[in-house]
Protein backbone atom coordinates (compact mmCIF):
# COMPACT_ATOMS: atom_id res chain seq x y z
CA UNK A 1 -83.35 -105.43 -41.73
CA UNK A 2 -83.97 -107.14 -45.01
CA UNK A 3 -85.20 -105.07 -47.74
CA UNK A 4 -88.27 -107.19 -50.28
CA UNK A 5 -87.05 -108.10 -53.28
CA UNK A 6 -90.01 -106.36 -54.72
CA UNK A 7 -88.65 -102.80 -53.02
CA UNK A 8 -87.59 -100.63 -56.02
CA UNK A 9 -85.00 -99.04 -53.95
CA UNK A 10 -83.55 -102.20 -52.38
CA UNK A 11 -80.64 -102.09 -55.27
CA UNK A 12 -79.60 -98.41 -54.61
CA UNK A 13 -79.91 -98.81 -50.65
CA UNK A 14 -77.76 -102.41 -51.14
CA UNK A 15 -75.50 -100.39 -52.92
CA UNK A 16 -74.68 -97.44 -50.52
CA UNK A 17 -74.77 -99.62 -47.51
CA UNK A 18 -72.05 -101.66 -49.11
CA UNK A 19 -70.35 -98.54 -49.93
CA UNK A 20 -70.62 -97.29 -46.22
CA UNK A 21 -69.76 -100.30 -45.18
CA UNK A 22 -66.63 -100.31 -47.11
CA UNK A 23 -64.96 -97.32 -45.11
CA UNK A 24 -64.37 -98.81 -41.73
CA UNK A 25 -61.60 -101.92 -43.21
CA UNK A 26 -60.42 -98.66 -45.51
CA UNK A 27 -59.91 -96.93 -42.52
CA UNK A 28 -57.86 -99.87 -40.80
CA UNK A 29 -55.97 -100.36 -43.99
CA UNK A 30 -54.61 -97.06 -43.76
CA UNK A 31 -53.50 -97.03 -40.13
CA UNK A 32 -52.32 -100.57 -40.77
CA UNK A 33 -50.22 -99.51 -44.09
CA UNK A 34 -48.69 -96.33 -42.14
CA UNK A 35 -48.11 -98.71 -38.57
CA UNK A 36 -46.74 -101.05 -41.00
CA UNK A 37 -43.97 -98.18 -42.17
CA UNK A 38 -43.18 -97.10 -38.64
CA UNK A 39 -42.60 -100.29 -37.20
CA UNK A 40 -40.41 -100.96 -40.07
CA UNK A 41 -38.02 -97.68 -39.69
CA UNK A 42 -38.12 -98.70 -35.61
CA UNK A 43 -36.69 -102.05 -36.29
CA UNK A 44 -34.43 -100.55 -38.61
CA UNK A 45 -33.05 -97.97 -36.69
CA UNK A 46 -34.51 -98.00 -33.70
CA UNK A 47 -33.12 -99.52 -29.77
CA UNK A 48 -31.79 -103.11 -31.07
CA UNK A 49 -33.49 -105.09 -28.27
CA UNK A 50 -36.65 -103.87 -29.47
CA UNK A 51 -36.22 -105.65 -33.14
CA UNK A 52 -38.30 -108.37 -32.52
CA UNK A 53 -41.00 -106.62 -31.14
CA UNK A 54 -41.04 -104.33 -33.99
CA UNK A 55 -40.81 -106.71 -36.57
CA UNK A 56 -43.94 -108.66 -35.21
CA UNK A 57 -45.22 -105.39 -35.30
CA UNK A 58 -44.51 -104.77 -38.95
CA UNK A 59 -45.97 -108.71 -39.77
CA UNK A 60 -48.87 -107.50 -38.30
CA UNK A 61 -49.66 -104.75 -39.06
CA UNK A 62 -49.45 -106.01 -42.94
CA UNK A 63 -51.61 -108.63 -41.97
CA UNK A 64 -54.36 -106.31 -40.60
CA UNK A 65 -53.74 -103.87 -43.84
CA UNK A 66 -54.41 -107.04 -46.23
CA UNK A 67 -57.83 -108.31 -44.50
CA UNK A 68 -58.97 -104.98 -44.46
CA UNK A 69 -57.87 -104.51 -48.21
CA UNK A 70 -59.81 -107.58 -48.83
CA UNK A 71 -62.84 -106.56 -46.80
CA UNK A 72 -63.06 -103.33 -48.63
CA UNK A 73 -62.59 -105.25 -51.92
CA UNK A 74 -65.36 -107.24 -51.32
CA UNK A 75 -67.94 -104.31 -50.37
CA UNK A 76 -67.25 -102.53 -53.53
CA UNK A 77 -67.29 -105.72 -55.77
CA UNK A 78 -70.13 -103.99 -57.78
CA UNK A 79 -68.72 -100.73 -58.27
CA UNK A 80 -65.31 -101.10 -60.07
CA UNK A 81 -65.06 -97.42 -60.92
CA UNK A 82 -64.83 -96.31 -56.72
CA UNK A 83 -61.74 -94.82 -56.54
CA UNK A 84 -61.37 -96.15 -52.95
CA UNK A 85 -60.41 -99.70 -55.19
CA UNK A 86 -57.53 -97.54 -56.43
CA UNK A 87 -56.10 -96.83 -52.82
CA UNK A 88 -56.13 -100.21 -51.85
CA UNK A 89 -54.09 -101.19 -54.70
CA UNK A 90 -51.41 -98.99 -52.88
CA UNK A 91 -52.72 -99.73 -49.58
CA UNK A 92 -52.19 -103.34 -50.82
CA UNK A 93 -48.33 -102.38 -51.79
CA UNK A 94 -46.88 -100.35 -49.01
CA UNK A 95 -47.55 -102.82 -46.00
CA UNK A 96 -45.62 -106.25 -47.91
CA UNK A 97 -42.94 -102.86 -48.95
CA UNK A 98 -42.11 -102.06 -45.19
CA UNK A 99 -41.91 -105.76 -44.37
CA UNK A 100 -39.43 -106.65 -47.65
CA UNK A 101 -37.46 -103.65 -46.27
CA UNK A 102 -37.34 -105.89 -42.85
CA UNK A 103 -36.07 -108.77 -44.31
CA UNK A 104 -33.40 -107.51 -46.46
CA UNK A 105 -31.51 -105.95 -43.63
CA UNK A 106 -28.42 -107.35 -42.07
CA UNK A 107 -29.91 -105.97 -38.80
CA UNK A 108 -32.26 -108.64 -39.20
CA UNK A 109 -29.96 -111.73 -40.00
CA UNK A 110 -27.27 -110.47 -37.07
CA UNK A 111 -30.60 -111.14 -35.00
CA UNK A 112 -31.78 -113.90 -35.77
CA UNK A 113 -28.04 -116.03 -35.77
């Protein structure tokens, strides 16, 4: 549906369906972020011939949680003061945190010899 430019509420309905549309990726980005931490702690302490499956997982699952991040970025471009751009600062920090705690175990390394 595309609002006239004319419309004197296009600006304020732009604005909330940005902001709606902003809580979907927020949503993945904090599944992601937590799936992220899990699959971390299983490849650290979890059944050893599941490490690599639970690394990927961890790669991933930062992945998802940093397009999402971005996609929720984007939506709320125009409103710097939604405090949803504060949680995906540490949205943005936790997933690449469970992956550096990946690759700085010796688990890891004995793996990958």
């Amino acid at each position: 549906m595309r609002l006239e430019g004319a419309d004197p509420t296009r600006a304020a309905r732009i604005e909330a369906a940005l902001s709606d549309a902003a809580e979907p990726p927020l949503a993945t980005a904090r599944v992601a972020a937590e799936l992220a931490d899990l699959a971390a702690e299983l490849a650290l302490t979890g059944n050893p011939n599941l490490l690599g499956d639970a690394a990927t997982a961890c790669l991933l699952a930062e992945a998802g949680c940093r397009a999402a991040v971005t996609l929720v970025r984007i939506n709320l471009r125009d409103a710097p003061d939604d405090p949803r751009l504060a949680e995906t600062e540490g949205l943005a920090a936790r997933a690449p945190a469970a992956r550096a705690r990946l690759t700085l175990t010796d688990r890891l390394a004995v793996a990958y010899r």
